[in-house]
C-alpha atoms as a PDB file:
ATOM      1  CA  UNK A   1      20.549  28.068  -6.656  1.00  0.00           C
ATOM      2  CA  UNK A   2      23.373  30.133  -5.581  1.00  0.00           C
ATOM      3  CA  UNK A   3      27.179  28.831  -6.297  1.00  0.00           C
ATOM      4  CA  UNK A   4      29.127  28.413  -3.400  1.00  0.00           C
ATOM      5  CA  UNK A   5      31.420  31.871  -3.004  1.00  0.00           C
ATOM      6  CA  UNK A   6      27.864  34.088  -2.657  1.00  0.00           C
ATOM      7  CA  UNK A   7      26.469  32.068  -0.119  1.00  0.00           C
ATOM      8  CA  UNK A   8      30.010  32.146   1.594  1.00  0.00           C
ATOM      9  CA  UNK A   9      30.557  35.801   1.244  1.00  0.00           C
ATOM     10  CA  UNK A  10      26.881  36.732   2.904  1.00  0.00           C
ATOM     11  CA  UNK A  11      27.437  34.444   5.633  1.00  0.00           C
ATOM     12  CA  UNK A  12      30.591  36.021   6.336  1.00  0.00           C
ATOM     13  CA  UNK A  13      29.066  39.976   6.204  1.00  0.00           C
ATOM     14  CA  UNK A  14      26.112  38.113   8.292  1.00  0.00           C
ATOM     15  CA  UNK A  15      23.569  38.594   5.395  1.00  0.00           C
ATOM     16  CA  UNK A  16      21.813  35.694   7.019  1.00  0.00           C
ATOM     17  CA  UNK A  17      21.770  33.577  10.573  1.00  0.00           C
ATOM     18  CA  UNK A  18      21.682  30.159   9.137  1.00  0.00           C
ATOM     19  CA  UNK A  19      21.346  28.421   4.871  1.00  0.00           C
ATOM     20  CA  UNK A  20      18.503  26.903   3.697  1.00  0.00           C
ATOM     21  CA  UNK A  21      18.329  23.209   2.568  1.00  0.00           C
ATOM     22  CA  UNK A  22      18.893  24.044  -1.032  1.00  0.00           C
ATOM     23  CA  UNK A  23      21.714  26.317  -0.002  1.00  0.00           C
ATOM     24  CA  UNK A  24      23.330  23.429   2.348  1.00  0.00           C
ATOM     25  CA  UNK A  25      22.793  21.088  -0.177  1.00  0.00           C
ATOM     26  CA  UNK A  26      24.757  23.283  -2.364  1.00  0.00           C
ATOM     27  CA  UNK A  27      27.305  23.645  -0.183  1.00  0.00           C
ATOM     28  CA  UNK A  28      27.781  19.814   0.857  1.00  0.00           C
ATOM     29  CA  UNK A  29      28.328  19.566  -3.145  1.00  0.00           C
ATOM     30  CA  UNK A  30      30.902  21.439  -3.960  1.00  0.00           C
ATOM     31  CA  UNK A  31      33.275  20.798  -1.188  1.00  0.00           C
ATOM     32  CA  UNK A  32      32.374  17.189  -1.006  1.00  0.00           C
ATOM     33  CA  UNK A  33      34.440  16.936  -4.267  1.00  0.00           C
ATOM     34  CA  UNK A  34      37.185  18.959  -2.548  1.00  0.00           C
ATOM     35  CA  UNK A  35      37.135  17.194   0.952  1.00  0.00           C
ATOM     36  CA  UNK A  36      37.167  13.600  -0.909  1.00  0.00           C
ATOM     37  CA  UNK A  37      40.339  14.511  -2.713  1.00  0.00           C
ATOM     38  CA  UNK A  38      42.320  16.159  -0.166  1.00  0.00           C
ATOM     39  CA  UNK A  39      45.277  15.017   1.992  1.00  0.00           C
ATOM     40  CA  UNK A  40      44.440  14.052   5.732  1.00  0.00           C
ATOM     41  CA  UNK A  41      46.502  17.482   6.901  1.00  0.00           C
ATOM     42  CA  UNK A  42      43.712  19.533   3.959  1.00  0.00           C
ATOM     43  CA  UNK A  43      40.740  18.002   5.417  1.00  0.00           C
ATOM     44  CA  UNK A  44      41.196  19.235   9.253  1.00  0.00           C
ATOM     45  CA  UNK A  45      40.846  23.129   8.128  1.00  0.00           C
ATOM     46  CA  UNK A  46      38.027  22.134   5.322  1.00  0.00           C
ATOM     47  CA  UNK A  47      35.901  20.791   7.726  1.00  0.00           C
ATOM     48  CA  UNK A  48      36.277  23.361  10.334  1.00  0.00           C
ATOM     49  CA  UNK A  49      35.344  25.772   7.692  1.00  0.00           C
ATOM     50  CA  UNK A  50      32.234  23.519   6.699  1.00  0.00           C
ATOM     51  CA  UNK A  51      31.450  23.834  10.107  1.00  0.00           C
ATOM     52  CA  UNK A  52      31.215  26.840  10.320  1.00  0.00           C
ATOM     53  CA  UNK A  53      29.133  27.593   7.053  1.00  0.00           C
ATOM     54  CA  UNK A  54      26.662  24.594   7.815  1.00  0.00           C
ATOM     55  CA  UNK A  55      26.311  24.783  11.245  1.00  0.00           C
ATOM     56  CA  UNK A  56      26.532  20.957  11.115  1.00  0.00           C
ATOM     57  CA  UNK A  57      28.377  18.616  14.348  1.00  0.00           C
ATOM     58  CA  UNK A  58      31.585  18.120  13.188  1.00  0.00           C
ATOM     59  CA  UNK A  59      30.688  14.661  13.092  1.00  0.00           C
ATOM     60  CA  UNK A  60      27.732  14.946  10.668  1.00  0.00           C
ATOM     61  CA  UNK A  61      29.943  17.275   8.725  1.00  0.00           C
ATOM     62  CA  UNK A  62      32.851  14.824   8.479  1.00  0.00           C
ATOM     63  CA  UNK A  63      29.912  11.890   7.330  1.00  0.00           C
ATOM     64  CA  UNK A  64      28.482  14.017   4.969  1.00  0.00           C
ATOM     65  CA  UNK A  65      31.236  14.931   3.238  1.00  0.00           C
ATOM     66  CA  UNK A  66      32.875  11.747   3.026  1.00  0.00           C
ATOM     67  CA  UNK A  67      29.187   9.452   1.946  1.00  0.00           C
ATOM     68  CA  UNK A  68      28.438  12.047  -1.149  1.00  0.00           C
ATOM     69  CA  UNK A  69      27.961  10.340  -4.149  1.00  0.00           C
ATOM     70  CA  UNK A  70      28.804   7.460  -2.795  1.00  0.00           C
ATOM     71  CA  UNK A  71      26.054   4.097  -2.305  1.00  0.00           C
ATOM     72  CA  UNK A  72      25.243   4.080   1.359  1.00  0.00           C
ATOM     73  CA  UNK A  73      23.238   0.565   3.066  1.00  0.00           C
ATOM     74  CA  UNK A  74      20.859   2.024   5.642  1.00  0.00           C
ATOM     75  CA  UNK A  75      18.929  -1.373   8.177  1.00  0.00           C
ATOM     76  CA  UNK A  76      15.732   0.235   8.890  1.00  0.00           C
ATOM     77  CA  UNK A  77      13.958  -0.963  11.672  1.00  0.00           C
ATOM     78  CA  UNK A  78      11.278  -3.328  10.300  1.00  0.00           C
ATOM     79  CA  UNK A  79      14.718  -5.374   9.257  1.00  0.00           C
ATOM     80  CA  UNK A  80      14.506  -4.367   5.892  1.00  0.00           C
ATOM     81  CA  UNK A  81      17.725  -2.311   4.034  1.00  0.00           C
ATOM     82  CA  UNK A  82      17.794   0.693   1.731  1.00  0.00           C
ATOM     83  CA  UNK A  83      20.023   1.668  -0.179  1.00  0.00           C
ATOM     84  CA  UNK A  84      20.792   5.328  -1.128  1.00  0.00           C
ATOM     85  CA  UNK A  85      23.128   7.570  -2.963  1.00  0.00           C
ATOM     86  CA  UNK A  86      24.853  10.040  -0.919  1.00  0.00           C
ATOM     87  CA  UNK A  87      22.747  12.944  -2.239  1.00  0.00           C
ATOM     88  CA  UNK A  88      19.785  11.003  -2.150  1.00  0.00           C
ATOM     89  CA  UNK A  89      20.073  11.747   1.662  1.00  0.00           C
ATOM     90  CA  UNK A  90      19.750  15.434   1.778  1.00  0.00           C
ATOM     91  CA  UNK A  91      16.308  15.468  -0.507  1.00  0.00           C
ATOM     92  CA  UNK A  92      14.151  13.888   2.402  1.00  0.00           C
ATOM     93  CA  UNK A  93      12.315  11.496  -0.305  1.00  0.00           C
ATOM     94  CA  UNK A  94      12.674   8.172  -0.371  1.00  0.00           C
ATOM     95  CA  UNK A  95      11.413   7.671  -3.687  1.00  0.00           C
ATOM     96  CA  UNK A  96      14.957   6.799  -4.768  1.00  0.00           C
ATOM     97  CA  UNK A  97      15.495   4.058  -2.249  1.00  0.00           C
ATOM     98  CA  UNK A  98      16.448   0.972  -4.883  1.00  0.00           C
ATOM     99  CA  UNK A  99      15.177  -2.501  -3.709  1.00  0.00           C
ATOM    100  CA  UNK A 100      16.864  -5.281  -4.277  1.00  0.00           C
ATOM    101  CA  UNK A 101      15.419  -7.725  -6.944  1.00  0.00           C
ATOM    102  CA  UNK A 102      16.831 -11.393  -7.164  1.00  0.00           C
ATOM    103  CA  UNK A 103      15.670 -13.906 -10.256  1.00  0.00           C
ATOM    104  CA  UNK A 104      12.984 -16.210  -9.193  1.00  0.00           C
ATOM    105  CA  UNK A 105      14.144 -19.437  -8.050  1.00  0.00           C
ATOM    106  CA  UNK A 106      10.818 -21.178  -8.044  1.00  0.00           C
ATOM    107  CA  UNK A 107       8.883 -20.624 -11.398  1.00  0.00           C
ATOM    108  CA  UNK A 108       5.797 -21.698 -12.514  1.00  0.00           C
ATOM    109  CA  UNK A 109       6.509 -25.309 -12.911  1.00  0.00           C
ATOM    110  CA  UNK A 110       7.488 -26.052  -9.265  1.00  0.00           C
ATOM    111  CA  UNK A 111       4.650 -23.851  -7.802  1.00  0.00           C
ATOM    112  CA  UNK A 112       2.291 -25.998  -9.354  1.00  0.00           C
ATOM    113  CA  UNK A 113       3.501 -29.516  -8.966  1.00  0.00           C
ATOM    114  CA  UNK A 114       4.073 -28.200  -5.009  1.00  0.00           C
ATOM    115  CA  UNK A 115       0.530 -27.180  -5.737  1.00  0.00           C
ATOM    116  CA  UNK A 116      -0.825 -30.898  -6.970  1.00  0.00           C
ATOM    117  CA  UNK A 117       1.245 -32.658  -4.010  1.00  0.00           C
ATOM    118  CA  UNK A 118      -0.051 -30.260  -1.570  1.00  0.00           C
ATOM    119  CA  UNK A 119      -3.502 -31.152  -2.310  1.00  0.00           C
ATOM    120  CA  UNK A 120      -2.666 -34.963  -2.623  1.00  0.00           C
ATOM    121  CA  UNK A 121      -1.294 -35.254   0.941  1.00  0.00           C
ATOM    122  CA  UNK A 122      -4.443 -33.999   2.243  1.00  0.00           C
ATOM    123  CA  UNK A 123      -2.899 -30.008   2.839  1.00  0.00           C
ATOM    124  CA  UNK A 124      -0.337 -30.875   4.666  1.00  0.00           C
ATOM    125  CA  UNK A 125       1.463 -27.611   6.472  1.00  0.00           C
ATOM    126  CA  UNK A 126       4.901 -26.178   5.236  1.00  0.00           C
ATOM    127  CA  UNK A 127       7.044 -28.295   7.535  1.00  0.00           C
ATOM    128  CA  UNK A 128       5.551 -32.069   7.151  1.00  0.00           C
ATOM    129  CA  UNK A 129       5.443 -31.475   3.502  1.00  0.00           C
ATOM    130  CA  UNK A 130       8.760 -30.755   3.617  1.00  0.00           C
ATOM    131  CA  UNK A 131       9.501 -34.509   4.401  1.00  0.00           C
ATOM    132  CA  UNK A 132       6.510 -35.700   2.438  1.00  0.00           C
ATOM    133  CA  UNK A 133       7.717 -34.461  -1.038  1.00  0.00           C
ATOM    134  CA  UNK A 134      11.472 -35.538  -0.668  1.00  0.00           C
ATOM    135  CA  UNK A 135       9.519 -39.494   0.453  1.00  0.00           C
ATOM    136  CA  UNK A 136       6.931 -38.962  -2.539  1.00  0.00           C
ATOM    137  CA  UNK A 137       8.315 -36.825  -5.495  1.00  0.00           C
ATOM    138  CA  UNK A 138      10.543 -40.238  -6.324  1.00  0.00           C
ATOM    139  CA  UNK A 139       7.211 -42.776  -6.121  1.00  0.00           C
ATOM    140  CA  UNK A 140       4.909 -40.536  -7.335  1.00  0.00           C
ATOM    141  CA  UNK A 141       7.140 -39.864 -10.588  1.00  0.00           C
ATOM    142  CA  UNK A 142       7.482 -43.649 -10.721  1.00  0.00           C
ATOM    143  CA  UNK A 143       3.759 -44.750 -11.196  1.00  0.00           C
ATOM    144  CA  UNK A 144       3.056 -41.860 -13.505  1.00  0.00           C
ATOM    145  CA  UNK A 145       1.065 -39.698 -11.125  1.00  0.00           C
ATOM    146  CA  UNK A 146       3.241 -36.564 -11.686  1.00  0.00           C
ATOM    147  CA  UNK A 147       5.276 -35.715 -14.469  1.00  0.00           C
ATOM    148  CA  UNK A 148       7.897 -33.125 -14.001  1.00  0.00           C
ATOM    149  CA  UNK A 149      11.289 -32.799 -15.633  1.00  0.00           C
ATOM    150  CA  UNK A 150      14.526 -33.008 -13.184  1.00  0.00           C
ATOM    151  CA  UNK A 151      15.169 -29.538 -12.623  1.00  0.00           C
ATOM    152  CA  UNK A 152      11.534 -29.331 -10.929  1.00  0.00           C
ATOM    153  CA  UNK A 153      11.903 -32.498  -9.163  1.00  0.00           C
ATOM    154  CA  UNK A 154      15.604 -30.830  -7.538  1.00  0.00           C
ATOM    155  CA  UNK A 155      13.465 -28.084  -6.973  1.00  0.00           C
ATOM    156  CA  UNK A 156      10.893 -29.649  -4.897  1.00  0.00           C
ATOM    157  CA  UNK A 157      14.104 -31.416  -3.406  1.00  0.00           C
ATOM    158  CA  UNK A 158      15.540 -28.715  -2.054  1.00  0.00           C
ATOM    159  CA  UNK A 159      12.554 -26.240  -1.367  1.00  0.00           C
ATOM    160  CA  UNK A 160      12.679 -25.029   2.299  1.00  0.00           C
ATOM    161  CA  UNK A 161       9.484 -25.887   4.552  1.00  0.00           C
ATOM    162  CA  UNK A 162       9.022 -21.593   5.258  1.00  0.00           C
ATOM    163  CA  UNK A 163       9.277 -21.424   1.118  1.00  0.00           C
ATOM    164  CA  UNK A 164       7.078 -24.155   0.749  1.00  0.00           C
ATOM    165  CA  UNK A 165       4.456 -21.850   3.322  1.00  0.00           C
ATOM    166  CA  UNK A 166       5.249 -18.858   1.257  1.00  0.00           C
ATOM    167  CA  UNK A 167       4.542 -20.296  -2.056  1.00  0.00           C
ATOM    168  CA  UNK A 168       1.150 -21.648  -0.758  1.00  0.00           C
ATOM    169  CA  UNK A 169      -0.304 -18.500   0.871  1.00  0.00           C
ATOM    170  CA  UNK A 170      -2.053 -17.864  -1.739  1.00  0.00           C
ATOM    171  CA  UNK A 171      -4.028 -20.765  -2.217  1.00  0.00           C
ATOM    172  CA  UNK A 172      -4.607 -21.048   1.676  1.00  0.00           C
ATOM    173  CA  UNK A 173      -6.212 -17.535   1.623  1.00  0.00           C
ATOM    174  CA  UNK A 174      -8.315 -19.025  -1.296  1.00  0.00           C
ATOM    175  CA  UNK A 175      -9.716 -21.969   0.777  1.00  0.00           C
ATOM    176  CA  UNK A 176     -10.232 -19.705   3.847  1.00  0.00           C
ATOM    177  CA  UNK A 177     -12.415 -17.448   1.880  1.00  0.00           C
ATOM    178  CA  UNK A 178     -16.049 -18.275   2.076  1.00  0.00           C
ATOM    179  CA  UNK A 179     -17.853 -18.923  -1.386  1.00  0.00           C
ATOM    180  CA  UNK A 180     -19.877 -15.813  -2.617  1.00  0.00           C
END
């Protein structure tokens, strides 16, 4: 990869019409660090000069200089978000796009007692079980026909009837299935 004053100096003697994507990227790099710590009256002429090597909008240019190496939250249109590194936007992969990973709230323990109460109430859907386990957790705990400690039984408390549908899919697809 070529440092920045070479590819500058053939542009200017009009070695070549336009940089390549390595050459840009190159570019973008090295006065990214320049543009970021300059003065407002500094960054007028540097980006007219970017401009002019890049043959970016002076829009673009201004973005670009001012996202690099910096985290950047993208909405994509299926409503998910990405998140990227500034650079990671000029290599046209998305293979470093980091997803967001949160600690599971509903472990083991509550996906099977929602499990055992879904089957006792006759497989009731997401929303009527809702109501169902925060009317039968209590009885059902006191005549012995469950045993769960207190942080389940909370959980089950406060479980949302789309959770509660999302937590079950999995053993709905099961008794869809036909036997083989």
């Amino acid at each position: 990869m070529k440092n920045l004053e070479e590819v500058l100096k053939k542009l200017r003697e009009g070695g070549f019409m336009s940089l390549s994507l390595k050459e840009r990227k190159a570019v973008v790099r090295e006065e990214a660090k320049i543009y970021q710590s300059a003065i407002k009256k500094e960054k007028g002429k540097l980006l007219d000069n970017f401009v002019a090597v890049t043959g970016y909008s002076r829009c673009y240019a201004a973005y670009a200089l001012r996202i690099y190496g910096k985290k950047v939250v993208v909405d994509l249109e299926n409503g998910k978000r990405a998140v990227f590194i500034g650079d990671d936007l000029y290599n046209g992969r998305d293979d470093k796009v980091k997803k967001r990973r949160r600690d599971r709230i509903y472990d083991e323990k509550v996906v099977n007692a929602l499990i055992h109460v879904w089957k006792m109430s006759d497989y009731l859907c997401g929303k009527r079980l809702h109501v169902y386990l925060t009317e039968t957790i209590p009885v059902l705990k006191k005549f012995n026909e469950i045993s769960i400690d207190e942080e389940t039984e909370e959980k089950l408390m406060k479980i949302s009837p789309a959770t509660i549908d999302r937590l079950l899919k999995s053993e709905k697809m099961k008794l869809s299935q036909p036997p083989n």
